[in-house]
PDB file of N, CA and C in Angstrom:
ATOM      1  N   UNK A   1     -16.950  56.901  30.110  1.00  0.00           N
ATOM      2  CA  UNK A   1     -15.535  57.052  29.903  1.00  0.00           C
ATOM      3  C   UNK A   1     -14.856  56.470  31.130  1.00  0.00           C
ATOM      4  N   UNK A   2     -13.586  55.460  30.905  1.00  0.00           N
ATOM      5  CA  UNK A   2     -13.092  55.366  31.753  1.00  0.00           C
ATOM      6  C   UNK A   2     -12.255  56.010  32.105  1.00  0.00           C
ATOM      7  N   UNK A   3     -11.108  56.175  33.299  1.00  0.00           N
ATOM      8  CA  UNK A   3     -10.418  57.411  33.456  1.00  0.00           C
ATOM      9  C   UNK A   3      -9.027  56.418  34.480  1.00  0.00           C
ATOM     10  N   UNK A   4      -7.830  55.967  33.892  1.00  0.00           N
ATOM     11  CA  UNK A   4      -7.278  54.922  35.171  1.00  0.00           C
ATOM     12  C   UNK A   4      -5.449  55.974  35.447  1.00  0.00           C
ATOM     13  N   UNK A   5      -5.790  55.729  36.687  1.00  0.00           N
ATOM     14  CA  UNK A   5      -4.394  56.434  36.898  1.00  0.00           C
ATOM     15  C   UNK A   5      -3.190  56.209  36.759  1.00  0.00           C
ATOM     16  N   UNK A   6      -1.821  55.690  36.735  1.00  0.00           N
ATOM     17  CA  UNK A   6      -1.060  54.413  36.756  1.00  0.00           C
ATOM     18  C   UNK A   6       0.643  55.061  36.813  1.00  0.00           C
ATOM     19  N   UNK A   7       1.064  54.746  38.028  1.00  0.00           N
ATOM     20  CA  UNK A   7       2.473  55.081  37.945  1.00  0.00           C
ATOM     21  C   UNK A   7       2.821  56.630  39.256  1.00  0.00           C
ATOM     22  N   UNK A   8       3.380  57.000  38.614  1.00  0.00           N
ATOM     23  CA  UNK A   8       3.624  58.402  39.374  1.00  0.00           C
ATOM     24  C   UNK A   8       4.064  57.812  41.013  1.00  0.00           C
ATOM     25  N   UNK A   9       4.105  58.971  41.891  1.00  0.00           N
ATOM     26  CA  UNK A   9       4.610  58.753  43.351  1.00  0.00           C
ATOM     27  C   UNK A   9       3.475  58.733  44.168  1.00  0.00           C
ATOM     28  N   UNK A  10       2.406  59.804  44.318  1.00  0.00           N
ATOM     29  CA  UNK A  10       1.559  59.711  44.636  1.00  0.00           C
ATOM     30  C   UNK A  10       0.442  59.943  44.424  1.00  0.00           C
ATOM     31  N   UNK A  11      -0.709  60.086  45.159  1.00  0.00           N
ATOM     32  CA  UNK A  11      -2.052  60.476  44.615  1.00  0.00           C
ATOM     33  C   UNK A  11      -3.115  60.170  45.742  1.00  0.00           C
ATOM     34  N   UNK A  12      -3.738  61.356  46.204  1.00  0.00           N
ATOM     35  CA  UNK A  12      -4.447  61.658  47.606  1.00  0.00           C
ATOM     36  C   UNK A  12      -5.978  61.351  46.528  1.00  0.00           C
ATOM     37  N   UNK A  13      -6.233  59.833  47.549  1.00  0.00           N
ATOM     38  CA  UNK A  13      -7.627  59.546  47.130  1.00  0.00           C
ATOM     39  C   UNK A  13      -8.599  60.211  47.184  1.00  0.00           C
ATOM     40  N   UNK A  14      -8.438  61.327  48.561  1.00  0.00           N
ATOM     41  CA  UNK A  14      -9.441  62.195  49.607  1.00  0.00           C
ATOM     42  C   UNK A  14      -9.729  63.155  48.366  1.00  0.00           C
ATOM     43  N   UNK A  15      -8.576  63.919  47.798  1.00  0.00           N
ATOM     44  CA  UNK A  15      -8.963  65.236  47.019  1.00  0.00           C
ATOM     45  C   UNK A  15      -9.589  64.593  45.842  1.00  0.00           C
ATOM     46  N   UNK A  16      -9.390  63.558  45.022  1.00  0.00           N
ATOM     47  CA  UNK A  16      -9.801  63.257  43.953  1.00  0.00           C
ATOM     48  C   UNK A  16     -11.571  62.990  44.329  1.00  0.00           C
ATOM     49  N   UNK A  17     -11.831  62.179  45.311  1.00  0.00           N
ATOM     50  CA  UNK A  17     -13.110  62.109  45.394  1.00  0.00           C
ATOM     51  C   UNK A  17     -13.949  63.034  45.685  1.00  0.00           C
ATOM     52  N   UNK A  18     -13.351  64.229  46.723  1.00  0.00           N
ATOM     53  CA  UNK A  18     -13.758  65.418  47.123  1.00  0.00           C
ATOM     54  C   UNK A  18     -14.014  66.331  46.459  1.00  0.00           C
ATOM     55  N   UNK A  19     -12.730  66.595  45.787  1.00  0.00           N
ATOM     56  CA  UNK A  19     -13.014  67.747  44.516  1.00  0.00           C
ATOM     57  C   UNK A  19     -12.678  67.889  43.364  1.00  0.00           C
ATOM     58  N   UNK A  20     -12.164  66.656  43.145  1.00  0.00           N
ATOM     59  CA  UNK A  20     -11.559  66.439  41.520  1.00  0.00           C
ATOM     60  C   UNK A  20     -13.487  66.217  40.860  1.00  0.00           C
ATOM     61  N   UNK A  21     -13.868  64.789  41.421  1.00  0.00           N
ATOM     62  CA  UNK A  21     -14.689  64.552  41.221  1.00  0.00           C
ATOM     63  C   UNK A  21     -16.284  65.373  40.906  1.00  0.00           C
ATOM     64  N   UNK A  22     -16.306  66.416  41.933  1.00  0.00           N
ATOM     65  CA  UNK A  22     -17.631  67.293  41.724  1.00  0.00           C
ATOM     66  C   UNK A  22     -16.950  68.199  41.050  1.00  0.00           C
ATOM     67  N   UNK A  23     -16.023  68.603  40.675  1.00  0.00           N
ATOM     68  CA  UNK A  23     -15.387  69.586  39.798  1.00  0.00           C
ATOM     69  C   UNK A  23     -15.709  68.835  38.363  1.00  0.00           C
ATOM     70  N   UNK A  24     -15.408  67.439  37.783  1.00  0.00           N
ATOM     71  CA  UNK A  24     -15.999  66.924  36.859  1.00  0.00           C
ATOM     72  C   UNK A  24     -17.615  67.034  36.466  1.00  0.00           C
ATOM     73  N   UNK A  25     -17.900  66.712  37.311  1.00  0.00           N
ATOM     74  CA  UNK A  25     -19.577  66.787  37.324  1.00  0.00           C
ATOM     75  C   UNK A  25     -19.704  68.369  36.734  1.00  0.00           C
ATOM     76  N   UNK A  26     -19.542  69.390  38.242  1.00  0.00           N
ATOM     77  CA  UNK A  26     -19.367  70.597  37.491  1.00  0.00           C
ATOM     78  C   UNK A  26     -19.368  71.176  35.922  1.00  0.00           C
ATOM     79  N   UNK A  27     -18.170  70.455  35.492  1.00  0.00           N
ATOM     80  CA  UNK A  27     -17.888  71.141  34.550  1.00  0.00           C
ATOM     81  C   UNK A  27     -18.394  70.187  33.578  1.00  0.00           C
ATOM     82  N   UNK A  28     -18.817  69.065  33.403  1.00  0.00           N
ATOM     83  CA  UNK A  28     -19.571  68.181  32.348  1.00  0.00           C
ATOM     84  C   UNK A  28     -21.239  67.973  32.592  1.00  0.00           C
ATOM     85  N   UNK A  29     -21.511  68.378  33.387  1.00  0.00           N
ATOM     86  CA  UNK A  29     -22.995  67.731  33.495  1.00  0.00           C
ATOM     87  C   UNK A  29     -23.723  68.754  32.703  1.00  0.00           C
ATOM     88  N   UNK A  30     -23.871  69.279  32.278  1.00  0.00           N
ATOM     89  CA  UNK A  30     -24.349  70.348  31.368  1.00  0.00           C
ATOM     90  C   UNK A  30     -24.087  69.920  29.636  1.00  0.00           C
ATOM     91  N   UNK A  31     -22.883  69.287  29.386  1.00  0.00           N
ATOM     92  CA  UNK A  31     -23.078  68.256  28.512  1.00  0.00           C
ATOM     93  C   UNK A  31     -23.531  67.326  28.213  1.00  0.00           C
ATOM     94  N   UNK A  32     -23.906  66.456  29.691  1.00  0.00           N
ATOM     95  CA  UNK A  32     -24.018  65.453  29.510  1.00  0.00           C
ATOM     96  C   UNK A  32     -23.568  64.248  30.456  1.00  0.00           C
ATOM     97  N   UNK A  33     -22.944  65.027  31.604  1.00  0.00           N
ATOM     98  CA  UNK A  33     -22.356  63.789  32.211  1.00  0.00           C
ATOM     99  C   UNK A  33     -23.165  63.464  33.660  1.00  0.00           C
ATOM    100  N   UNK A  34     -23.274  62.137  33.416  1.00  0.00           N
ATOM    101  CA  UNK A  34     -24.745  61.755  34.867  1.00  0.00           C
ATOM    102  C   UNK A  34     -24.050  61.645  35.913  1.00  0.00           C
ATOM    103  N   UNK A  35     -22.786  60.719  36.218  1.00  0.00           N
ATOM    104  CA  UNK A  35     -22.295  60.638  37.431  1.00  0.00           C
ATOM    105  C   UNK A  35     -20.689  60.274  37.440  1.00  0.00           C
ATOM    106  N   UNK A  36     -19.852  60.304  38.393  1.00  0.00           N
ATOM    107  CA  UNK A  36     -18.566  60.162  38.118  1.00  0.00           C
ATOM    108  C   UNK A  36     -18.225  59.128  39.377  1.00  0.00           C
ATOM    109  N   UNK A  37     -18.017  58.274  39.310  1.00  0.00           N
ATOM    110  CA  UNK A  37     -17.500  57.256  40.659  1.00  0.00           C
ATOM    111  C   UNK A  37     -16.109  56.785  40.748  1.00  0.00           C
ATOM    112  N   UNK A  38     -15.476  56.737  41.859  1.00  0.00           N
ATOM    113  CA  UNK A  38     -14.110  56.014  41.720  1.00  0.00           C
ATOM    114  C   UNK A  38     -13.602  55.173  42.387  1.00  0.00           C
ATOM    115  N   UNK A  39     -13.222  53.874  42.099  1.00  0.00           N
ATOM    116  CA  UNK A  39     -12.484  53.078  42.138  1.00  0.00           C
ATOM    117  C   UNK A  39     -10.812  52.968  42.877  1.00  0.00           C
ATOM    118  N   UNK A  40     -10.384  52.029  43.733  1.00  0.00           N
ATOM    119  CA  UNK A  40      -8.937  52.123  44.092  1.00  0.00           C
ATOM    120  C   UNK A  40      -8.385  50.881  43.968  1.00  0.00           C
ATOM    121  N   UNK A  41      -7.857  49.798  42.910  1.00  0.00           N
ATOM    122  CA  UNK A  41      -7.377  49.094  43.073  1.00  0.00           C
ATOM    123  C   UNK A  41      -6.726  48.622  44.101  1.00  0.00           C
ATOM    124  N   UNK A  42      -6.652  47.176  44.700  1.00  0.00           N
ATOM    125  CA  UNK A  42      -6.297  46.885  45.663  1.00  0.00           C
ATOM    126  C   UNK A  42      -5.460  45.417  45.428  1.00  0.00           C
ATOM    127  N   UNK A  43      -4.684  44.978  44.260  1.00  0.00           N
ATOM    128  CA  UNK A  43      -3.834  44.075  43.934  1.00  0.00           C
ATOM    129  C   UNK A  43      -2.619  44.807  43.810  1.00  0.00           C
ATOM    130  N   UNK A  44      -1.966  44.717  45.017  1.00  0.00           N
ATOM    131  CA  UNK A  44      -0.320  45.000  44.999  1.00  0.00           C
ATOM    132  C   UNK A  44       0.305  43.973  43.854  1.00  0.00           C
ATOM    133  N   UNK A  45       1.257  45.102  44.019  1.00  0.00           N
ATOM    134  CA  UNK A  45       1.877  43.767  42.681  1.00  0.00           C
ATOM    135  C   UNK A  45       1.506  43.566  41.578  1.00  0.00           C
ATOM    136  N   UNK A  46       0.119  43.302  41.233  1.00  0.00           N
ATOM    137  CA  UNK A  46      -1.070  43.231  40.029  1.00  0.00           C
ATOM    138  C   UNK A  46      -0.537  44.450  38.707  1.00  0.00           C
ATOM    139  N   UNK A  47      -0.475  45.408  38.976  1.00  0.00           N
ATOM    140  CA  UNK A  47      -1.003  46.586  38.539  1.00  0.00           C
ATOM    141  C   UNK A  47      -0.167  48.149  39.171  1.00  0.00           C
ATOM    142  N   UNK A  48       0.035  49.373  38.132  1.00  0.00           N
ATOM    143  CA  UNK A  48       0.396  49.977  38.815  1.00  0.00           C
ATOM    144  C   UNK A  48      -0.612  50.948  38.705  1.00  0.00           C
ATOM    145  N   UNK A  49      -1.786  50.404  38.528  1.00  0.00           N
ATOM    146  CA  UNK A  49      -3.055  50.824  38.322  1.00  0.00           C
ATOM    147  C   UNK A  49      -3.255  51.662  39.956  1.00  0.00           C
ATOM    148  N   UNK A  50      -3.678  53.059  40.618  1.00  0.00           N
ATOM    149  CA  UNK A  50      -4.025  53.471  41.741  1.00  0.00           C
ATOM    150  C   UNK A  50      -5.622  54.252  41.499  1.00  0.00           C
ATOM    151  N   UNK A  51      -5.883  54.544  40.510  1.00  0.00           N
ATOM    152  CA  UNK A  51      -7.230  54.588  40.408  1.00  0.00           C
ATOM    153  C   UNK A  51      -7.898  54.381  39.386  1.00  0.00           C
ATOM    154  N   UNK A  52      -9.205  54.380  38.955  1.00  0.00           N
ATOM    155  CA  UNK A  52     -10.080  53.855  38.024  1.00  0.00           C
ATOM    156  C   UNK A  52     -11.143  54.401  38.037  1.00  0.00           C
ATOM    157  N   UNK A  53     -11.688  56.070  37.411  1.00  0.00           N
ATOM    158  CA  UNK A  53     -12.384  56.873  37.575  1.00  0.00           C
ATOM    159  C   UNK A  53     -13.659  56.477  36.317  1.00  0.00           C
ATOM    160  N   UNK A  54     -14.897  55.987  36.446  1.00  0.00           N
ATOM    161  CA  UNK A  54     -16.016  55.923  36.012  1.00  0.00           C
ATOM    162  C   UNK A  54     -16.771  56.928  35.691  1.00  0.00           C
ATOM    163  N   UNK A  55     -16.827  57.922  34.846  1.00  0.00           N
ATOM    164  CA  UNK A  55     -17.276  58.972  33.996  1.00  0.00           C
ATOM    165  C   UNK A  55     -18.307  58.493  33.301  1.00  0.00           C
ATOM    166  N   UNK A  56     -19.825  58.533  33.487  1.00  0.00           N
ATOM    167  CA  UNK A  56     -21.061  57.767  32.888  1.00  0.00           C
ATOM    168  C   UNK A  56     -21.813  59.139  32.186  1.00  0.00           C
ATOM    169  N   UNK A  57     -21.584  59.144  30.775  1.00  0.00           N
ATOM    170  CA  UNK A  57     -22.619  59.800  30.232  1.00  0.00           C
ATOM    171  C   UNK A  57     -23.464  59.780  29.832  1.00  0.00           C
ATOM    172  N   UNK A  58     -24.976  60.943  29.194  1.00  0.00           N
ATOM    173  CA  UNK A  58     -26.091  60.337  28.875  1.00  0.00           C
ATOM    174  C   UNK A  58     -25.747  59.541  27.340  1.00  0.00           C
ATOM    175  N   UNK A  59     -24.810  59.820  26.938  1.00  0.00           N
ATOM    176  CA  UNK A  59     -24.569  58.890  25.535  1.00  0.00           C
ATOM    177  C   UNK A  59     -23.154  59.307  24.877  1.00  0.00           C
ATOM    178  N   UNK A  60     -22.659  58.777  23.316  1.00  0.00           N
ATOM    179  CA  UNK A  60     -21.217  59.117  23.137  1.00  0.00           C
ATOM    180  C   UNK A  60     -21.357  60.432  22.745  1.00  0.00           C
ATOM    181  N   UNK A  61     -22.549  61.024  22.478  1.00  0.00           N
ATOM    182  CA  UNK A  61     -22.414  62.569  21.244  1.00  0.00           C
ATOM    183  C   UNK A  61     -22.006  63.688  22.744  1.00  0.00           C
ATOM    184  N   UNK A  62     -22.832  63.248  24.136  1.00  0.00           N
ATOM    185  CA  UNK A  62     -22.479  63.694  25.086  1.00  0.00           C
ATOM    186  C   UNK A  62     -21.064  63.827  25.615  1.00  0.00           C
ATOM    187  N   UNK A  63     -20.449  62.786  25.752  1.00  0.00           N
ATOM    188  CA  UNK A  63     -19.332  62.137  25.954  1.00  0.00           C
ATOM    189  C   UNK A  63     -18.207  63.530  25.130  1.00  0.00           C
ATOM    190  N   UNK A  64     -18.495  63.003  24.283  1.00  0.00           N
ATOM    191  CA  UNK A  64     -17.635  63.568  23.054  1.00  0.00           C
ATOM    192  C   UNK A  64     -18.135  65.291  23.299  1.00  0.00           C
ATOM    193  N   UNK A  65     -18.603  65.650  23.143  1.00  0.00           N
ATOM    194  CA  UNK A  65     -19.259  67.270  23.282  1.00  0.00           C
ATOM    195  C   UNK A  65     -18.769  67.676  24.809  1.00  0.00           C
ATOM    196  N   UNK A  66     -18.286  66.798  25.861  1.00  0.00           N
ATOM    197  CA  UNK A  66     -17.867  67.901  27.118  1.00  0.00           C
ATOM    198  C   UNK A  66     -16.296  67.606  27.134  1.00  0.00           C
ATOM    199  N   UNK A  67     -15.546  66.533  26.218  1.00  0.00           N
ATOM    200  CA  UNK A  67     -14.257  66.345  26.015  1.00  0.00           C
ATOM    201  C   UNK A  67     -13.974  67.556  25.321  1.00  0.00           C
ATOM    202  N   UNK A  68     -14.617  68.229  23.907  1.00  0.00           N
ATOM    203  CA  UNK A  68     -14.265  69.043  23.097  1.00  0.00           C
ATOM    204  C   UNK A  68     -14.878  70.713  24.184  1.00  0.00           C
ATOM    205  N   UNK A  69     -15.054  70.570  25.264  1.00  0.00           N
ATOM    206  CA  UNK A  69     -15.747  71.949  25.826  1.00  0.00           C
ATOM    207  C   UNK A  69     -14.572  72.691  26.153  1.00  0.00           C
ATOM    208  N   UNK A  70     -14.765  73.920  26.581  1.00  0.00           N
ATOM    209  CA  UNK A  70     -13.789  74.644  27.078  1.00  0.00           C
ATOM    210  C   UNK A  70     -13.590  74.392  28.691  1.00  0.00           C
ATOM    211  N   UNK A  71     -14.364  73.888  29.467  1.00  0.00           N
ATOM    212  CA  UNK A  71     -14.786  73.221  30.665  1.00  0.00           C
ATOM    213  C   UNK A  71     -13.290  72.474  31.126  1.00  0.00           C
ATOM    214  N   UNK A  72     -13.109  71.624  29.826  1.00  0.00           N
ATOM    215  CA  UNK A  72     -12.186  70.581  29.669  1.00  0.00           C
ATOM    216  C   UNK A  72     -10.844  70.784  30.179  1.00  0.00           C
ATOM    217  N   UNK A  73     -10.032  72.006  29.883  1.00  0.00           N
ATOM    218  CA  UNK A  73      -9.385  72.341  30.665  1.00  0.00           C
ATOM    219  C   UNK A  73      -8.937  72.776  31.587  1.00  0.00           C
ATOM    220  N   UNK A  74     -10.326  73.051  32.459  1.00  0.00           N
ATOM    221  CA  UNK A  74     -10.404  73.378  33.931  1.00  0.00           C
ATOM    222  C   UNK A  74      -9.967  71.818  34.527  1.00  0.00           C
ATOM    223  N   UNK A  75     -10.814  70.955  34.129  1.00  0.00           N
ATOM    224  CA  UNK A  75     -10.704  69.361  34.746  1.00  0.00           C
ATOM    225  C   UNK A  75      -9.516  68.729  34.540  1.00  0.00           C
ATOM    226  N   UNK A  76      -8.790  69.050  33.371  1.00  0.00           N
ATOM    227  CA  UNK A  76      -7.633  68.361  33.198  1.00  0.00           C
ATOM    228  C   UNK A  76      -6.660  69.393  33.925  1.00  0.00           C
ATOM    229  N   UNK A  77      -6.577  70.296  34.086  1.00  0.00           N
ATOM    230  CA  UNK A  77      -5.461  71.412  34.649  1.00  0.00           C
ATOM    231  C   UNK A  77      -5.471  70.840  36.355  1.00  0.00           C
ATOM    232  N   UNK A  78      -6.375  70.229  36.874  1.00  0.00           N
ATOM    233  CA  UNK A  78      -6.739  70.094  38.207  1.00  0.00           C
ATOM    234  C   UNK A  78      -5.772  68.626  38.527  1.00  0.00           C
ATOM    235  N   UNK A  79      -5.899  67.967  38.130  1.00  0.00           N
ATOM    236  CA  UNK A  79      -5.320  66.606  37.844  1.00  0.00           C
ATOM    237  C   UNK A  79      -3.872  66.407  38.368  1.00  0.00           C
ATOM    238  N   UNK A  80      -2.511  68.118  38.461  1.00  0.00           N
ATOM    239  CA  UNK A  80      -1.524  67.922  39.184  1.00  0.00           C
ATOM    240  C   UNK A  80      -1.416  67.983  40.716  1.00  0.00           C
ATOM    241  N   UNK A  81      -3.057  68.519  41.186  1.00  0.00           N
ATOM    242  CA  UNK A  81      -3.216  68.791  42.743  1.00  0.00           C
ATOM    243  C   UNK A  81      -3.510  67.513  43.370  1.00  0.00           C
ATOM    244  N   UNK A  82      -3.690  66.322  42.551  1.00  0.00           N
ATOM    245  CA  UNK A  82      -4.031  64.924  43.516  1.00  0.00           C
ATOM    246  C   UNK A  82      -3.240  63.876  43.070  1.00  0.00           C
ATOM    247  N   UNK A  83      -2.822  64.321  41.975  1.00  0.00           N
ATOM    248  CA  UNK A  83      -1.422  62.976  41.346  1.00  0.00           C
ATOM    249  C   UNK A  83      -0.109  64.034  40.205  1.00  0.00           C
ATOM    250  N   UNK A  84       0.949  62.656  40.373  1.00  0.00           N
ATOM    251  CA  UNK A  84       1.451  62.846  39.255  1.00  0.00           C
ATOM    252  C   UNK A  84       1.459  61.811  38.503  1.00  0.00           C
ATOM    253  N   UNK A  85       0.295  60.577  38.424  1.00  0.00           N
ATOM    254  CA  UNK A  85       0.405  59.574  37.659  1.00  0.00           C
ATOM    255  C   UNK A  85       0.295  59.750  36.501  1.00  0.00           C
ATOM    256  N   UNK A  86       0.307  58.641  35.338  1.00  0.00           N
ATOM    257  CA  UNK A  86      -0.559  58.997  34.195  1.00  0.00           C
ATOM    258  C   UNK A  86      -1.715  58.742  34.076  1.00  0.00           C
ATOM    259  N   UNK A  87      -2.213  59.597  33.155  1.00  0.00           N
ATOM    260  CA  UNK A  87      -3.830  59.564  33.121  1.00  0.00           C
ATOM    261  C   UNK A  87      -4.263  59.141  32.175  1.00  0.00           C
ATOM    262  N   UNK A  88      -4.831  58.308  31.481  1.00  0.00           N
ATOM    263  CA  UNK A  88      -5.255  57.548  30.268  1.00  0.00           C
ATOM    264  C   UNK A  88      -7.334  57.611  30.218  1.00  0.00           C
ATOM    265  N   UNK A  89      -7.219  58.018  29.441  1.00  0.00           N
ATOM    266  CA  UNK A  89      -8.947  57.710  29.107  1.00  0.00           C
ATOM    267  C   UNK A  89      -9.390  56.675  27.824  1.00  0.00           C
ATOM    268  N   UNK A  90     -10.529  56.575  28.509  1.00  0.00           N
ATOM    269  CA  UNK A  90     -11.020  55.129  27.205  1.00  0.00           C
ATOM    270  C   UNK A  90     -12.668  55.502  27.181  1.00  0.00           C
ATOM    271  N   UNK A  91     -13.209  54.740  26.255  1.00  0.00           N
ATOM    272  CA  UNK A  91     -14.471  54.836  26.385  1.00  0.00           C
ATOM    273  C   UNK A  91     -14.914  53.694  26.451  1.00  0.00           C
ATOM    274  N   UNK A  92     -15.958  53.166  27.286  1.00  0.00           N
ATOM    275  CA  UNK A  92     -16.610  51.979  27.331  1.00  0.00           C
ATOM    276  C   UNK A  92     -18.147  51.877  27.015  1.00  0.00           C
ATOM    277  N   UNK A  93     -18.512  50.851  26.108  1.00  0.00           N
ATOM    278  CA  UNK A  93     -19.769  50.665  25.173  1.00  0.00           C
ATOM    279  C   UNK A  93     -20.159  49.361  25.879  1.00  0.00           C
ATOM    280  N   UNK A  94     -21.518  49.590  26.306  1.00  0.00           N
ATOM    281  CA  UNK A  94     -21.772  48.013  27.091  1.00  0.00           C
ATOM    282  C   UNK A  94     -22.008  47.386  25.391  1.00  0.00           C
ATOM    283  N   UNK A  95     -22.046  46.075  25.754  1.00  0.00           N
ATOM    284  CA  UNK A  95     -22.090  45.414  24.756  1.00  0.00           C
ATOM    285  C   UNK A  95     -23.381  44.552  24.700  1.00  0.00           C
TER     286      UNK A  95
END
């Protein structure tokens, strides 16, 4: 799953990697989720893209099974302590 941030005023890279991040793990790896990495765009101007969170699961039934958990709203409730951007998710299928 991808996870990209975009807009808002700010957003503290430190907490997202610190504890947004093992708070994901936390609360998905028991579904299914292997690792979470993140990304910081660095094209001013480009994009109002400020992060790009990499959510790798063992597969989509995984994927899909820790989105529908009750977990889910621990991770998303956390999300106003490091931004107020928007948060958009996608899923990505290597091809």
């Amino acid at each position: 799953m991808i996870v990209s941030c975009s807009g808002g005023t700010y957003f503290n890279h430190d907490y997202y990697v610190d504890v947004h991040l093992p708070l994901a793990l936390a609360c998905w790896q028991r579904h299914g989720l292997e690792s979470a990495a993140a990304f910081f765009p660095r094209d001013v101007g480009a994009s109002d893209v400020v992060s790009v969170g990499i959510y790798r699961f063992r597969d989509e039934a995984a994927l899909h099974a820790a989105l529908a958990s009750a977990e889910t709203e621990a991770v998303m409730a956390d999300v106003p302590h490091f931004t107020d951007a928007t948060v958009s998710r996608s899923i990505g299928i290597p091809l």
